[in-house]
C-alpha atoms as a PDB file:
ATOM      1  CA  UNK A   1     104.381 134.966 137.844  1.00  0.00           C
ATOM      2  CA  UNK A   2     101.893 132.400 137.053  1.00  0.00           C
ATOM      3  CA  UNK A   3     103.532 128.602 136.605  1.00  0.00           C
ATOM      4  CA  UNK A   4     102.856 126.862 133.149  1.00  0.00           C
ATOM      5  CA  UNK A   5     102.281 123.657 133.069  1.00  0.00           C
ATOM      6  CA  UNK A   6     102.838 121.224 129.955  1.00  0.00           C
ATOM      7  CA  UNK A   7     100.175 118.417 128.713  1.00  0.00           C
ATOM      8  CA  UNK A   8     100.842 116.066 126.065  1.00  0.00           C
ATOM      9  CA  UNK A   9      99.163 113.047 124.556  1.00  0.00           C
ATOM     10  CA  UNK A  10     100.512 109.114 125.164  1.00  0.00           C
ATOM     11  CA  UNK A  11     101.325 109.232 121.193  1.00  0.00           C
ATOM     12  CA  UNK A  12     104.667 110.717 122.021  1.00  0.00           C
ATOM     13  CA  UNK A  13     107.963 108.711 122.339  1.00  0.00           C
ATOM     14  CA  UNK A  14     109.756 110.156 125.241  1.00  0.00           C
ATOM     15  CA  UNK A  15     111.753 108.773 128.345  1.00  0.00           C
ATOM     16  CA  UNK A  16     109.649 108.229 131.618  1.00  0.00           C
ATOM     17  CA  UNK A  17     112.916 109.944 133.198  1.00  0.00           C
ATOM     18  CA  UNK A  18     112.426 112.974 130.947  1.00  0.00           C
ATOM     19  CA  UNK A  19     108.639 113.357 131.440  1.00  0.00           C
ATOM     20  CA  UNK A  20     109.728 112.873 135.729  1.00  0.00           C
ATOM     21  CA  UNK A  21     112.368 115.342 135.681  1.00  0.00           C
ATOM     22  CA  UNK A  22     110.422 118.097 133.900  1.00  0.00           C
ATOM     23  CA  UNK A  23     106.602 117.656 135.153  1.00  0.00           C
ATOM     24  CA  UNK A  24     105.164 116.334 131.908  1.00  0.00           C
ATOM     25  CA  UNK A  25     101.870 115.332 132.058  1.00  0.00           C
ATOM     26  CA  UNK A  26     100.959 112.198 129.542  1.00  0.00           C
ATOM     27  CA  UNK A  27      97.144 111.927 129.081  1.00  0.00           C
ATOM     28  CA  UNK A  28      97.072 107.835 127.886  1.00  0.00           C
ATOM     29  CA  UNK A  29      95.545 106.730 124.444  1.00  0.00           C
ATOM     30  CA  UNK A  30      94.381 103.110 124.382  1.00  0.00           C
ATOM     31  CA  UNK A  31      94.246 100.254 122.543  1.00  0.00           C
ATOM     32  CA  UNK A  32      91.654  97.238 122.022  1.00  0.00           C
ATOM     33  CA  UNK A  33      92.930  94.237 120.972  1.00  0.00           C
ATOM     34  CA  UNK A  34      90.419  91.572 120.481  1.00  0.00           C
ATOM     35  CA  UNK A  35      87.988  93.248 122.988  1.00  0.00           C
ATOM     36  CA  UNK A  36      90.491  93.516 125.539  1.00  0.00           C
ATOM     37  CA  UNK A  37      91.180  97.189 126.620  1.00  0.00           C
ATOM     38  CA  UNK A  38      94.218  98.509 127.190  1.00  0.00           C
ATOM     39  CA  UNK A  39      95.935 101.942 128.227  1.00  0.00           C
ATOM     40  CA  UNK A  40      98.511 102.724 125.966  1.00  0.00           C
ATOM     41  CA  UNK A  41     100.524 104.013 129.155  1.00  0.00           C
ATOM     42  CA  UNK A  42     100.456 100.335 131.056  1.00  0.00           C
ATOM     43  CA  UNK A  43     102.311  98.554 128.001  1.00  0.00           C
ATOM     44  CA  UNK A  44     106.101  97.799 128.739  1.00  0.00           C
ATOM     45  CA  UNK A  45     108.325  97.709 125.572  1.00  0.00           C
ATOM     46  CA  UNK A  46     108.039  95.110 123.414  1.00  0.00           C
ATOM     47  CA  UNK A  47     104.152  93.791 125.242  1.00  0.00           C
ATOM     48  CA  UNK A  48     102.133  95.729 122.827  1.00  0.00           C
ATOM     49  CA  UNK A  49     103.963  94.152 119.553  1.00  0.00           C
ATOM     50  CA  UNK A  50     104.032  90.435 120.937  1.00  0.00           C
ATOM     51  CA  UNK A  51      99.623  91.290 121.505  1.00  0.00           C
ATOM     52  CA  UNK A  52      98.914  92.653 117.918  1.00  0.00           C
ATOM     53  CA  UNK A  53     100.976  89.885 116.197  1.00  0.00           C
ATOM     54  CA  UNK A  54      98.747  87.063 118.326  1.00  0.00           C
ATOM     55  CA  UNK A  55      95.690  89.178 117.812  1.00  0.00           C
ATOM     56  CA  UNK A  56      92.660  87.867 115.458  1.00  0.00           C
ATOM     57  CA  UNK A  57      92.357  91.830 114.251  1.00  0.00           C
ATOM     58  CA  UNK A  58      94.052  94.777 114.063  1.00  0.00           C
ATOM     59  CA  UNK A  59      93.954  96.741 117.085  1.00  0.00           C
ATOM     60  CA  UNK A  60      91.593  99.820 117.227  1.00  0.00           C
ATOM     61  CA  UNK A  61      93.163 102.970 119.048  1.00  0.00           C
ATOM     62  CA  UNK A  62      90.961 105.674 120.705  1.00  0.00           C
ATOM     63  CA  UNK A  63      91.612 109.112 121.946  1.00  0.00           C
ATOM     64  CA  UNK A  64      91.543 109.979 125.569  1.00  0.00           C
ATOM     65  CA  UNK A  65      87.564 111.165 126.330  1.00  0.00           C
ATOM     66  CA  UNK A  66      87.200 114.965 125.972  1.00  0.00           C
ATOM     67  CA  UNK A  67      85.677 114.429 130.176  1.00  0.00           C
ATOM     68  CA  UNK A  68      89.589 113.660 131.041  1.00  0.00           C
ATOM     69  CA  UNK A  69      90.987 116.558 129.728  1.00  0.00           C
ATOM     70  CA  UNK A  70      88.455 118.368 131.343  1.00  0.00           C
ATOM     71  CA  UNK A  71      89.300 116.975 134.569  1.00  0.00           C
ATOM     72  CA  UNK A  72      93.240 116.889 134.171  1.00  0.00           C
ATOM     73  CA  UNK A  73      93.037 120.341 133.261  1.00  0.00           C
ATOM     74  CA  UNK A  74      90.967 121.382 136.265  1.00  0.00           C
ATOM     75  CA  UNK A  75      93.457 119.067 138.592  1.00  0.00           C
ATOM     76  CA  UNK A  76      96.427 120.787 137.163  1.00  0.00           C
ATOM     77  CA  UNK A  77      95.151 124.668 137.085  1.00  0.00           C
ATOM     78  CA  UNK A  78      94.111 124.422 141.193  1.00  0.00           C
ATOM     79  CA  UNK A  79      97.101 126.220 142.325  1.00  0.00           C
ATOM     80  CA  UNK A  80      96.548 128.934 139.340  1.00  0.00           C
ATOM     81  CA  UNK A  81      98.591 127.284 137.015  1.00  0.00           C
ATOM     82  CA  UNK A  82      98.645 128.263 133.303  1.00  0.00           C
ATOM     83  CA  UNK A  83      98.065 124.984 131.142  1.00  0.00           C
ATOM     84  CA  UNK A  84     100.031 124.385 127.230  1.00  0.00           C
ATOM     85  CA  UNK A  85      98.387 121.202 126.165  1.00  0.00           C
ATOM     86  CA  UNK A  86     100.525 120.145 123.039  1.00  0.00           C
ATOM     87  CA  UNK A  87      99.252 117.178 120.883  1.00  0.00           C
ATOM     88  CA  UNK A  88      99.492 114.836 117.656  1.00  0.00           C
ATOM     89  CA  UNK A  89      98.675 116.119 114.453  1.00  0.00           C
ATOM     90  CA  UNK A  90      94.930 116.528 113.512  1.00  0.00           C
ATOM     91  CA  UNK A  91      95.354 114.115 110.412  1.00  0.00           C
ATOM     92  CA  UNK A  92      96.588 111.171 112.720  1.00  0.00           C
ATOM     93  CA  UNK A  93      93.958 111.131 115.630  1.00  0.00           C
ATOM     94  CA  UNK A  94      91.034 113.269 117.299  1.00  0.00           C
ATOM     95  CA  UNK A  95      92.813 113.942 120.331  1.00  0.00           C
ATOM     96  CA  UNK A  96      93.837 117.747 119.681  1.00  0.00           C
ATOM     97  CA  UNK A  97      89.996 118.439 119.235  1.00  0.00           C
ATOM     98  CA  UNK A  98      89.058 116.424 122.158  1.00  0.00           C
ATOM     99  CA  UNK A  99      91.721 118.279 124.167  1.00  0.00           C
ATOM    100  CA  UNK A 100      90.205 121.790 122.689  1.00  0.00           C
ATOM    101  CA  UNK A 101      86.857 120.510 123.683  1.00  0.00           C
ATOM    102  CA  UNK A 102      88.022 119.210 127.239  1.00  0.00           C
ATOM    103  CA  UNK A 103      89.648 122.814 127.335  1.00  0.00           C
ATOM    104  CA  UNK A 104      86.416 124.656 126.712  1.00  0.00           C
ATOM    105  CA  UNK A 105      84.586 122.248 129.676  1.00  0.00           C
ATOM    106  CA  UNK A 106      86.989 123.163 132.040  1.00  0.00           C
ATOM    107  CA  UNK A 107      87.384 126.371 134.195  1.00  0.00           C
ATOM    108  CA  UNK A 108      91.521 126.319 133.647  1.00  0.00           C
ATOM    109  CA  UNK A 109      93.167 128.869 131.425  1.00  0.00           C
ATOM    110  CA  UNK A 110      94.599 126.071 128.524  1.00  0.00           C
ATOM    111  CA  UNK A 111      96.430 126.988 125.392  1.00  0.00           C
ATOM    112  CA  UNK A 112      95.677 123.684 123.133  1.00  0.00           C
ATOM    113  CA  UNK A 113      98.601 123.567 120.199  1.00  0.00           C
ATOM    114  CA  UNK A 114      98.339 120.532 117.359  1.00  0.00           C
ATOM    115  CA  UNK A 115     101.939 119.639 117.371  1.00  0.00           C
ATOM    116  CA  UNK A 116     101.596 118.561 113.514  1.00  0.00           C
ATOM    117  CA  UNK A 117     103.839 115.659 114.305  1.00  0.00           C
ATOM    118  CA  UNK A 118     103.629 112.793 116.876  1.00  0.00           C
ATOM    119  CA  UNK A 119     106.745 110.394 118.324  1.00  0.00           C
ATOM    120  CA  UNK A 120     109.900 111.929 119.193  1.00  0.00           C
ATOM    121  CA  UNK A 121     108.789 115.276 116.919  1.00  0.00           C
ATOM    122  CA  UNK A 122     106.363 115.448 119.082  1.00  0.00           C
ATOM    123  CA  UNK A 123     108.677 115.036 122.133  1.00  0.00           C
ATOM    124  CA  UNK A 124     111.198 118.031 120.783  1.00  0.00           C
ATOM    125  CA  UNK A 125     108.053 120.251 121.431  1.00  0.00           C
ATOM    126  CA  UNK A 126     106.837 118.694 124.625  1.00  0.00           C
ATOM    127  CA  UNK A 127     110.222 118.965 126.191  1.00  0.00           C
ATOM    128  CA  UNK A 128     111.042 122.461 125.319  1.00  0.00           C
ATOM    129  CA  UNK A 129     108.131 123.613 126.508  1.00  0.00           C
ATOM    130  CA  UNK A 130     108.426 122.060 129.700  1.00  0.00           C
ATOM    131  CA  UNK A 131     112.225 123.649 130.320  1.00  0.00           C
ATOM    132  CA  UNK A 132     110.940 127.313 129.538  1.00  0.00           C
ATOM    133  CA  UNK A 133     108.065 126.598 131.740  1.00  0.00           C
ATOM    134  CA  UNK A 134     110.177 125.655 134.411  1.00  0.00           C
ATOM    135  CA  UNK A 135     112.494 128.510 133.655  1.00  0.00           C
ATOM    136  CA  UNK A 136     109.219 130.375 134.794  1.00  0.00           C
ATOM    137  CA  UNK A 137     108.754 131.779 131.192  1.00  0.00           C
ATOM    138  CA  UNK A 138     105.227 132.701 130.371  1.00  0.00           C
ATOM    139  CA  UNK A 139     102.652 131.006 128.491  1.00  0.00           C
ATOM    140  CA  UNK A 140     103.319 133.833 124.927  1.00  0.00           C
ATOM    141  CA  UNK A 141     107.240 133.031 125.121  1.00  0.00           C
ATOM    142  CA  UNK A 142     106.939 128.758 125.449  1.00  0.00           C
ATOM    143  CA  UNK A 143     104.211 128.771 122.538  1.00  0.00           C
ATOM    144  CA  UNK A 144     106.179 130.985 119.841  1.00  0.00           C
ATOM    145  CA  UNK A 145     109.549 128.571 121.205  1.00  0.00           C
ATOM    146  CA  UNK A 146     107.290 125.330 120.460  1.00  0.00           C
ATOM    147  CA  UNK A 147     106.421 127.386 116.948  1.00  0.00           C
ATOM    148  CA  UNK A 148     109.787 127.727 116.018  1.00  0.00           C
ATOM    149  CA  UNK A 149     110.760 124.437 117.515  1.00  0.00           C
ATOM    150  CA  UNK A 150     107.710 123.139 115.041  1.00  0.00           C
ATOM    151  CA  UNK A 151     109.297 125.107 112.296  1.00  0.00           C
ATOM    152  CA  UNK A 152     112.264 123.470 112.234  1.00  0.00           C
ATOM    153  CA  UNK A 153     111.739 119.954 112.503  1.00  0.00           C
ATOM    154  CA  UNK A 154     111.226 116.803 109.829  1.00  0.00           C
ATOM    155  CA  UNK A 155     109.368 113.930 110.509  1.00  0.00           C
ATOM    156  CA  UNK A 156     110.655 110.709 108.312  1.00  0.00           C
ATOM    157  CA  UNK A 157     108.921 107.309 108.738  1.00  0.00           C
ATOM    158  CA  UNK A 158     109.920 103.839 107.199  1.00  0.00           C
ATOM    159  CA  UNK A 159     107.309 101.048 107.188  1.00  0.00           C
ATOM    160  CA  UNK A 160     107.747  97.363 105.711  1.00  0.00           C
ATOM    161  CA  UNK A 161     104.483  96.822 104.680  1.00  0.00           C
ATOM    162  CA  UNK A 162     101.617  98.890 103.853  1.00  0.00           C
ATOM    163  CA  UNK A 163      99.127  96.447 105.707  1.00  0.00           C
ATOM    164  CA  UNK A 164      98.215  98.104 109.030  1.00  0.00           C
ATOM    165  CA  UNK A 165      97.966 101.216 107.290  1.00  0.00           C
ATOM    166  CA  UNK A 166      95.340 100.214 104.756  1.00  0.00           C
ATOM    167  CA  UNK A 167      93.438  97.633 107.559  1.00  0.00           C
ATOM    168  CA  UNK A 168      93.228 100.643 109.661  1.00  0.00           C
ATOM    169  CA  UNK A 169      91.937 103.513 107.370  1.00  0.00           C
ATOM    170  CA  UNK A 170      95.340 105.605 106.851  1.00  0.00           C
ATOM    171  CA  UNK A 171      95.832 105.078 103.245  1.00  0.00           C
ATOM    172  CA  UNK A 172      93.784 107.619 102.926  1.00  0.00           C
ATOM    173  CA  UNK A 173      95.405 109.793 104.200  1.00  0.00           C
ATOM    174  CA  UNK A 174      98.641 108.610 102.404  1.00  0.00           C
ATOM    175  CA  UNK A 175      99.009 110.328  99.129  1.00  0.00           C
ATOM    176  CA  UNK A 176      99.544 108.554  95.831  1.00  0.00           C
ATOM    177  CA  UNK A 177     100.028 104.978  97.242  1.00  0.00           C
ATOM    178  CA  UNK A 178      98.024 102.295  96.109  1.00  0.00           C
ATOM    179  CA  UNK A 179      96.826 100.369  98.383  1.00  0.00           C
ATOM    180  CA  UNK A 180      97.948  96.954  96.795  1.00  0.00           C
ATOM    181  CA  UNK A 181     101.091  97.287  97.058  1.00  0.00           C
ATOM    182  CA  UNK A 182     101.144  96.040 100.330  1.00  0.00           C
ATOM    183  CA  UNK A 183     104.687  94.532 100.942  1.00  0.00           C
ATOM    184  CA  UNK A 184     107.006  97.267  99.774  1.00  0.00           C
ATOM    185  CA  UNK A 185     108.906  99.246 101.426  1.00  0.00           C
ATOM    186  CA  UNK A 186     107.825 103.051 101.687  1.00  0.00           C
ATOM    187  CA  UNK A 187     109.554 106.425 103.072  1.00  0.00           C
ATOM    188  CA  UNK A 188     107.342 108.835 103.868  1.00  0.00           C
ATOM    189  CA  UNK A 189     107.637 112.305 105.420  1.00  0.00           C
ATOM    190  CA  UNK A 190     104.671 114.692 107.494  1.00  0.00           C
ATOM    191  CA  UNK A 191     104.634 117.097 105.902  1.00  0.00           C
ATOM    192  CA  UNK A 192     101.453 119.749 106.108  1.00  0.00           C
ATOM    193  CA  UNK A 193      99.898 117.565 107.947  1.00  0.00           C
ATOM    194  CA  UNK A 194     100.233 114.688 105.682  1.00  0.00           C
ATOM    195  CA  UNK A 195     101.970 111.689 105.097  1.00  0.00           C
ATOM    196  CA  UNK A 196     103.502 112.052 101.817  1.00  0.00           C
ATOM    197  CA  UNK A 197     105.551 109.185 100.206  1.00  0.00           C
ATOM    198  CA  UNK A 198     109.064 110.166  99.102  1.00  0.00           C
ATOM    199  CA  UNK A 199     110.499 106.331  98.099  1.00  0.00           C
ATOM    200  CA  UNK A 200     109.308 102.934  97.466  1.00  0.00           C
ATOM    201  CA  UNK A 201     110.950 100.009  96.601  1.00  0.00           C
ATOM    202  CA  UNK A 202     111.410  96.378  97.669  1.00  0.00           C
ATOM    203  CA  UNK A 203     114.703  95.271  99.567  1.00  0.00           C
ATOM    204  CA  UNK A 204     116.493  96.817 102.297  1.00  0.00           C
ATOM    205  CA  UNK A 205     118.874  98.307  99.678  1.00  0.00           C
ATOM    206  CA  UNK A 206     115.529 101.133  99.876  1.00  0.00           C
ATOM    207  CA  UNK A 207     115.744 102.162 103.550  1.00  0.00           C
ATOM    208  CA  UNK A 208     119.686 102.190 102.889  1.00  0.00           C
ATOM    209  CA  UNK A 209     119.689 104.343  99.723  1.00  0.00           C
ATOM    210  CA  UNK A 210     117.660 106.860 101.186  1.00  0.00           C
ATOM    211  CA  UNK A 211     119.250 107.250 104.573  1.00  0.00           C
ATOM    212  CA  UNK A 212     122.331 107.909 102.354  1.00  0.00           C
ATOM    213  CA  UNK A 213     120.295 110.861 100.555  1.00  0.00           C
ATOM    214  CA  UNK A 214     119.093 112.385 104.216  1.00  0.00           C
ATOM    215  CA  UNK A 215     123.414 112.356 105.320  1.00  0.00           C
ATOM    216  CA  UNK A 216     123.861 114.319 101.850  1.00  0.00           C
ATOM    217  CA  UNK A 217     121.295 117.166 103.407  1.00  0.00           C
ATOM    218  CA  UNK A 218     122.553 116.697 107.046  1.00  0.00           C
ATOM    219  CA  UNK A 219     125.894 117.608 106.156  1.00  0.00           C
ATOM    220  CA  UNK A 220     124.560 121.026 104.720  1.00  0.00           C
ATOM    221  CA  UNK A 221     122.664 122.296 107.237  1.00  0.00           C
ATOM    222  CA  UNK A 222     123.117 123.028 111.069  1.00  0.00           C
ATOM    223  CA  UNK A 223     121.524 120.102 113.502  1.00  0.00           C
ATOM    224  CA  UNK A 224     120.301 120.753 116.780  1.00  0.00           C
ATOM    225  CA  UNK A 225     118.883 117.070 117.771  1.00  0.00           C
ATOM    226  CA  UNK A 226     118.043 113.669 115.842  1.00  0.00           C
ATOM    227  CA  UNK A 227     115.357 110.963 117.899  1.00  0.00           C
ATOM    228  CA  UNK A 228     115.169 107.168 116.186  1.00  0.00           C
ATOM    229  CA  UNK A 229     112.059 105.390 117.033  1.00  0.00           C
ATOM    230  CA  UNK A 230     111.342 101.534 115.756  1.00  0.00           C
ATOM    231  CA  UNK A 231     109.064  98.919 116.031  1.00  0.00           C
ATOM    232  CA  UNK A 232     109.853  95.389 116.678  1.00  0.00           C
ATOM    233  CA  UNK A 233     113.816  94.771 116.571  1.00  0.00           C
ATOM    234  CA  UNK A 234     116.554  97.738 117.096  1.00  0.00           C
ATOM    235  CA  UNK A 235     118.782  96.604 114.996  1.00  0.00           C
ATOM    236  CA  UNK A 236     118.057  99.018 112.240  1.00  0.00           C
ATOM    237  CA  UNK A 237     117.790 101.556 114.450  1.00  0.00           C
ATOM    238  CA  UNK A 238     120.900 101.472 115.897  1.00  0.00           C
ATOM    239  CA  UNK A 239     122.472 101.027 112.288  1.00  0.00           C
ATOM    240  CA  UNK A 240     121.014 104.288 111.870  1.00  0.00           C
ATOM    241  CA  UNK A 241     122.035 106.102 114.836  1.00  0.00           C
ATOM    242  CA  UNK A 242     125.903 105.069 114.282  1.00  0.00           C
ATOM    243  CA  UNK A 243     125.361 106.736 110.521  1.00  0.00           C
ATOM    244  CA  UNK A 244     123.692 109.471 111.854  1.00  0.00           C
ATOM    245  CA  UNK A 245     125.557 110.798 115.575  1.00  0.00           C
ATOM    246  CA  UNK A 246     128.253 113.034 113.687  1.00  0.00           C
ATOM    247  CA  UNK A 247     125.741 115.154 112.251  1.00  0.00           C
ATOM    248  CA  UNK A 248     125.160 116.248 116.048  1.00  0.00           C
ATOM    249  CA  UNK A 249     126.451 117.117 119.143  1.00  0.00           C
ATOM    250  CA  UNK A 250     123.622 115.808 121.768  1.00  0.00           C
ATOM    251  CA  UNK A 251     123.114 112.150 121.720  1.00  0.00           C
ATOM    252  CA  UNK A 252     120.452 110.635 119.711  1.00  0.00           C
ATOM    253  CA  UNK A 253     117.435 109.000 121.374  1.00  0.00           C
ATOM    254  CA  UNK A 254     116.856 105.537 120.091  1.00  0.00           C
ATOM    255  CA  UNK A 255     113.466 104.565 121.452  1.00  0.00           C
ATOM    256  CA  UNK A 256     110.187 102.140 120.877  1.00  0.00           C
ATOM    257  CA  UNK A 257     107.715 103.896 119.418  1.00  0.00           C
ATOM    258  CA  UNK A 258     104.174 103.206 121.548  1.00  0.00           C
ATOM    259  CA  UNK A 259     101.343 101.087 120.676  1.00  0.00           C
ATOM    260  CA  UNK A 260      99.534 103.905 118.716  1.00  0.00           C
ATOM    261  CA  UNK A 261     101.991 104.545 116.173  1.00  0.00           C
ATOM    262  CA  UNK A 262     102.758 100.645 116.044  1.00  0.00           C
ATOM    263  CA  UNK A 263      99.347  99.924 115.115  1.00  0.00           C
ATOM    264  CA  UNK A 264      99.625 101.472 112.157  1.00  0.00           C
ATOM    265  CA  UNK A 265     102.929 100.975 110.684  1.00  0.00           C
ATOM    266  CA  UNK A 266     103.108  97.750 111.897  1.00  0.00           C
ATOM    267  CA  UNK A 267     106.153  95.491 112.693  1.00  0.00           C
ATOM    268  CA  UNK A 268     110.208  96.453 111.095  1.00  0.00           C
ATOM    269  CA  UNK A 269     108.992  99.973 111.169  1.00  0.00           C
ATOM    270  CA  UNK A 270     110.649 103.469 111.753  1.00  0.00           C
ATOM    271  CA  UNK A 271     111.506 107.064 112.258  1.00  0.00           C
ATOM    272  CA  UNK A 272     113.996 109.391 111.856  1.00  0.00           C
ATOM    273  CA  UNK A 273     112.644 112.952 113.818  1.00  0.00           C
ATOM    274  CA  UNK A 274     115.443 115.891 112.997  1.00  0.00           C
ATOM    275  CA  UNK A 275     115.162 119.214 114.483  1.00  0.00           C
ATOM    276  CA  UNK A 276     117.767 121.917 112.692  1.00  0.00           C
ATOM    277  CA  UNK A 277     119.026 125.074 114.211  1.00  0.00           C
ATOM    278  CA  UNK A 278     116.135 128.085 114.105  1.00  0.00           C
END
């Protein structure tokens, strides 16, 4: 039976230990912050947030080049391998279409899936994926998993301020935020592909109020895993975990969230990924 092998993007929050243990492959974003380049995959925890608050500008972010997908795919596919490349959502970065394009370069067989999600939503994919695939499952069984997997999950995020996002062309893509309004508070969920805002307010009383509302629906409904990613201190994020565990059984991931997210939600951000029962 032919091996799959399983591709993702730096844009996901995962452990190094999980992306060891089950032959992930992490193609690296970067980051340029004041002319200096960096790979998104060479910044230890906490490096990337001390360099964007000391920074003149916000950092710019750029997708992998469509030649080193090309190239990891042909690496990867020498031994006849299968390849399901799974990525960040379309309306966040180019990097699905430069994957597609790297696909269509290369001479491997590569499925190319846009995720619709990115952090640890991204992750619930990645790593299911990469179990069936070393289960020896084939490539038609993993992708209509990740579907379902895709399905089923919610992407919240919490952000402090709405600077980064506006400096660095998301508001946009946020619906029916002004752009002002940049030191309020703001819940927003991905949904179709879309960051839509759910609550705003100013205080901390906000973020608390509505993780109060998300416990109301987790108590109705059957949880199969809950990831917590932050930017800058954990201290909210581990607030949020202790609130959260009962809901479910396996133990939640509380996690930094990489450069590429942190660049645009800036500093006292955060995420709450759930994935329910199919």
């Amino acid at each position: 039976m032919t091996q799959v092998k399983i591709v993702t993007d730096s844009s996901v929050t995962i452990e190094p230990e999980v992306v060891k243990e089950l032959n992930i492959t992490v193609v690296p974003l970067s980051v340029m912050i004041d002319s200096v380049l960096y790979s998104d995959a060479d910044l230890e925890e906490g490096e990337f947030l001390r360099l964007m608050k000391e920074s003149k500008n916000l950092p710019k972010t750029s997708q992998p080049p469509v030649g080193l997908f090309a190239e990891i795919f042909d690496e990867l596919s020498k031994d006849g391998s299968q390849i399901l490349a799974i990525h960040m959502s379309h309306a966040l970065s180019g990097t699905v279409e430069a994957a597609r394009q790297g696909a269509s370069l290369s001479t491997a067989n590569v499925t190319v899936l846009d995720s619709s999600f990115t952090d640890q939503a991204l992750k619930f994919q990645v790593v299911e994926a990469a179990k069936l695939a070393q289960e020896g499952q084939n490539i038609e069984t993993i992708v209509a998993h990740v579907e379902e997997v895709k399905k089923n999950t919610e992407l919240y995020i919490g952000v402090s301020t709405l600077e980064n996002l506006v400096k660095g062309g998301r508001i946009g893509r946020v619906t029916g935020l002004l752009s002002s309004l940049l030191n309020i508070r703001v819940v927003m969920q991905m949904k179709d592909d879309e960051l839509q805002p759910i609550v705003k307010g100013r205080g901390a009383k906000t973020f608390k109020k509505w993780l109060d509302e998300l416990v109301s629906t987790l108590s109705e409904r059957s949880v199969s895993e809950i990831g917590i990613s932050y930017s800058g201190t954990r201290d909210w994020a581990e607030e949020m975990k202790e609130i959260l565990q009962p809901f479910v059984e396996k133990p939640i991931s509380v996690l930094e969230t990489g450069s590429i997210i942190q660049t645009h939600t800036g500093e006292n951000a955060w995420a709450i990924l759930v994935r329910y029962e199919s």
